[in-house]
N, C-alpha and C. Protein backbone atom coordinates (compact mmCIF):
# COMPACT_ATOMS: atom_id res chain seq x y z
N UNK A 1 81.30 87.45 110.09
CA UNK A 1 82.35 88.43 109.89
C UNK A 1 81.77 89.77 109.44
N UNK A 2 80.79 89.90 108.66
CA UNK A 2 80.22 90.93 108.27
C UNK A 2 79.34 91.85 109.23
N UNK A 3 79.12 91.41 110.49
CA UNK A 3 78.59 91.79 111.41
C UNK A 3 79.30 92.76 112.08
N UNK A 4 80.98 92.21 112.10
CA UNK A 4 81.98 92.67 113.00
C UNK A 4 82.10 94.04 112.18
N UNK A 5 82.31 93.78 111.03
CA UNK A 5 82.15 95.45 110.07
C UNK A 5 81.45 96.48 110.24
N UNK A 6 80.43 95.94 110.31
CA UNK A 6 79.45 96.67 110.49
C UNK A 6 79.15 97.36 112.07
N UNK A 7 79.56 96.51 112.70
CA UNK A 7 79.38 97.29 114.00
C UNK A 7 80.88 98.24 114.32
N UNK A 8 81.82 97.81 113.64
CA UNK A 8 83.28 98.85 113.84
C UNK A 8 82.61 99.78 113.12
N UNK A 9 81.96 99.83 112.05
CA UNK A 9 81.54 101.21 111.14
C UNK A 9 80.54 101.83 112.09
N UNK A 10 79.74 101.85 112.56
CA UNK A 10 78.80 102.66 113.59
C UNK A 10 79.35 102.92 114.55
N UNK A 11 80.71 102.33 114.90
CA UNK A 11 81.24 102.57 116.47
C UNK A 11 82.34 103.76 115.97
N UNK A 12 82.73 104.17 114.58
CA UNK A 12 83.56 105.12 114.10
C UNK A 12 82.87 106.06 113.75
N UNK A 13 81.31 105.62 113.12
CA UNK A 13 80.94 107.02 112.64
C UNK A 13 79.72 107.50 113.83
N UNK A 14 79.77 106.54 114.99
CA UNK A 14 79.66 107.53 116.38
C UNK A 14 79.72 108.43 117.20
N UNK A 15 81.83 107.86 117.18
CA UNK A 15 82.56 108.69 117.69
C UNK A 15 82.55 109.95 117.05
N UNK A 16 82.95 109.63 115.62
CA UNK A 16 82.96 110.56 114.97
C UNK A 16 81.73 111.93 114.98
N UNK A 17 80.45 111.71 115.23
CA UNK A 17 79.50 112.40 115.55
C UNK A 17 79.54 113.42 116.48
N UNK A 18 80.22 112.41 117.87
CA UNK A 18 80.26 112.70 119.01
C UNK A 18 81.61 114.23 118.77
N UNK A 19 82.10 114.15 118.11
CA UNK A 19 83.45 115.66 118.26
C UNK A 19 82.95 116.58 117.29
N UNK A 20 81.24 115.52 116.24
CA UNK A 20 81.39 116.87 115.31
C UNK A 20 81.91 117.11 114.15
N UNK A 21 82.15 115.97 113.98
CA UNK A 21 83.64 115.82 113.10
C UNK A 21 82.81 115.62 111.67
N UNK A 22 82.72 116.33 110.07
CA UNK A 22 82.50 115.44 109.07
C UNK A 22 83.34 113.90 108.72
N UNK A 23 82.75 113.73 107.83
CA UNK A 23 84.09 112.45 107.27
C UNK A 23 85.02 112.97 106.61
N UNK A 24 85.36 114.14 105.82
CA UNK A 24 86.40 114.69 105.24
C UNK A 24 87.15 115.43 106.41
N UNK A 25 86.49 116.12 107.51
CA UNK A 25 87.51 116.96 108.17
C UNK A 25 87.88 115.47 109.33
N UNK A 26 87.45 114.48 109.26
CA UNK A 26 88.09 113.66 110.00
C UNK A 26 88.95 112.45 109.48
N UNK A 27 88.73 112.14 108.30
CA UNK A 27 89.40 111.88 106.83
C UNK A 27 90.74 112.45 107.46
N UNK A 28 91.11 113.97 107.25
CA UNK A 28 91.86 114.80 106.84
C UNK A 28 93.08 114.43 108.38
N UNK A 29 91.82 114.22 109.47
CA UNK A 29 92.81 113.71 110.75
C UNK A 29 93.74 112.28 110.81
N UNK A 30 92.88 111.33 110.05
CA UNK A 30 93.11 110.12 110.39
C UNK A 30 94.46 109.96 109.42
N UNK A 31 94.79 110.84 107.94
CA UNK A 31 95.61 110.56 107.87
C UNK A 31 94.94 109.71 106.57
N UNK A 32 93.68 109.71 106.13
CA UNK A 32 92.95 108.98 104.87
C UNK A 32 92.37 109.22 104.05
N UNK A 33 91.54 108.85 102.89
CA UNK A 33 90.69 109.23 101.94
C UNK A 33 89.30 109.13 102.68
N UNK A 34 88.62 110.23 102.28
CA UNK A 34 87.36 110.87 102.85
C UNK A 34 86.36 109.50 102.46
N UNK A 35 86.37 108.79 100.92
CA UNK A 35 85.77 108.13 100.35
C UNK A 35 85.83 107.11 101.60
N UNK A 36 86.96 106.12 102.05
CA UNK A 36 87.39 105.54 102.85
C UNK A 36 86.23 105.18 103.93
N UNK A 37 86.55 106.64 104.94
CA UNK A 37 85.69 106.59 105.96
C UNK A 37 84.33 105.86 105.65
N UNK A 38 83.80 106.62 104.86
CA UNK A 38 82.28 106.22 104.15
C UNK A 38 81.90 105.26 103.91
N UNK A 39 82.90 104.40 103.47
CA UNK A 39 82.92 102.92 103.28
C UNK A 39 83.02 101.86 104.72
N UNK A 40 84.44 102.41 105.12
CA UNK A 40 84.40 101.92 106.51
C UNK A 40 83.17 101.99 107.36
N UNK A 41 82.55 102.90 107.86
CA UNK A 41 81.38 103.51 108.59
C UNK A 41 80.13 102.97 107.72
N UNK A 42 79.70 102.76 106.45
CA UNK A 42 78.49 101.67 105.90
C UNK A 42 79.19 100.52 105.65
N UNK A 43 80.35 99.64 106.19
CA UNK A 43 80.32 98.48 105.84
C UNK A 43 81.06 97.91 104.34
N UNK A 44 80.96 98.77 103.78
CA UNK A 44 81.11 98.53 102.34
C UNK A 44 82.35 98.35 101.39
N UNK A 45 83.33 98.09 102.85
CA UNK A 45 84.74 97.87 102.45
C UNK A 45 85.35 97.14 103.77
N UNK A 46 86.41 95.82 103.96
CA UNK A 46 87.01 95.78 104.82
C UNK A 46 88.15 96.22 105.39
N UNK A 47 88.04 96.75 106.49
CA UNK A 47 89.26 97.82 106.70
C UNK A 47 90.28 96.66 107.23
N UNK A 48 91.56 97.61 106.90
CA UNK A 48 92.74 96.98 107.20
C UNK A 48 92.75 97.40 108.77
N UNK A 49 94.27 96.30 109.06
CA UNK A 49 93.96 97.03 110.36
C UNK A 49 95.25 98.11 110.81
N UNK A 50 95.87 98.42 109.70
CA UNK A 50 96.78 100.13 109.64
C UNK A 50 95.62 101.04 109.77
N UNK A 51 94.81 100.64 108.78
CA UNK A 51 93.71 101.83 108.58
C UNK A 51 93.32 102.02 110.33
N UNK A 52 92.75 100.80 110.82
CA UNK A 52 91.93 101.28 111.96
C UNK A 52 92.92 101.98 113.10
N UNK A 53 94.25 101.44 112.90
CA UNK A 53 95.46 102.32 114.02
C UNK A 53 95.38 103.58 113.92
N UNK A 54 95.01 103.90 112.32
CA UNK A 54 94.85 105.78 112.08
C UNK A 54 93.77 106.19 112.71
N UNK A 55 92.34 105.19 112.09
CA UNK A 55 91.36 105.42 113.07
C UNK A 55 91.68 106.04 114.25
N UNK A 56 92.17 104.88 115.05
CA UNK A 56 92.32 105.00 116.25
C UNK A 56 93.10 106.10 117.34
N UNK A 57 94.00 106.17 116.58
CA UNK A 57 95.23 107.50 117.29
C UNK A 57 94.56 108.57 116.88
N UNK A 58 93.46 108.95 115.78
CA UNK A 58 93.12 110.18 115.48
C UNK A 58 91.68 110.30 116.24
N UNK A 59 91.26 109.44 116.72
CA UNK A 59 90.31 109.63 117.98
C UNK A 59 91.14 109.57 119.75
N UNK A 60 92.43 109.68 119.28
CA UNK A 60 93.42 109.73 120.61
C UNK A 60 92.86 108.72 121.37
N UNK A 61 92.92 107.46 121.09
CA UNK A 61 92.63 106.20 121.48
C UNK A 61 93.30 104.77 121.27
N UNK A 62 93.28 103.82 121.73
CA UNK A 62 94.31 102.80 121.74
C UNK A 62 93.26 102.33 120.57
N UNK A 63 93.83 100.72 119.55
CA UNK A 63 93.10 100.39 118.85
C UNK A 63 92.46 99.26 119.77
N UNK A 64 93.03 98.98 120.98
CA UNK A 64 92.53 98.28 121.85
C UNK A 64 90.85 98.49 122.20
N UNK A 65 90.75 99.87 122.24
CA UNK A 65 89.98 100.79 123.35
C UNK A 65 88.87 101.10 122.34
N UNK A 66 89.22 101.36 120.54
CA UNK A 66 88.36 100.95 119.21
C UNK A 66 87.79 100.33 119.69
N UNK A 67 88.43 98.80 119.97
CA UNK A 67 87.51 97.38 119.08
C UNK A 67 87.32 96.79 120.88
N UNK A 68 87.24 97.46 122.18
CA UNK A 68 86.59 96.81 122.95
C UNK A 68 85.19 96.26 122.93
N UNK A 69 85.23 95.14 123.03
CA UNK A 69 83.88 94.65 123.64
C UNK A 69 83.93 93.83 122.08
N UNK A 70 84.58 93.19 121.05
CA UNK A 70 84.45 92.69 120.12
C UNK A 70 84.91 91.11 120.63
């Protein structure tokens, strides 16, 4: 299970790379605490899965389209 964390956290703070985005100005999108992300993205918390829907719509993406290939 800890694996699965860990690879949703690199596959968020990817994307996240990919637009440019800090964790606070993308924090600020998702609709969350900046701390949050940080945790999510090293693992160091298990995300709910509301959280990852914010994730997800604030990368204008299904949560489907998140967690493909899991």
């Amino acid at each position: 299970m800890e694996k699965l964390f860990k690879t949703v956290g690199k596959r968020i703070a990817q994307k996240r790379h990919e637009l440019h985005l800090s964790q606070e100005q993308f924090a600020t999108i998702a609709g969350v605490h900046r701390n949050l992300i940080g945790n999510i993205e090293r693992a160091e918390t298990k995300v709910s899965l509301l959280t990852l829907y914010k994730i997800a719509k604030a990368f204008n993406m299904t949560l489907v389209e998140l967690l493909k290939g899991f």
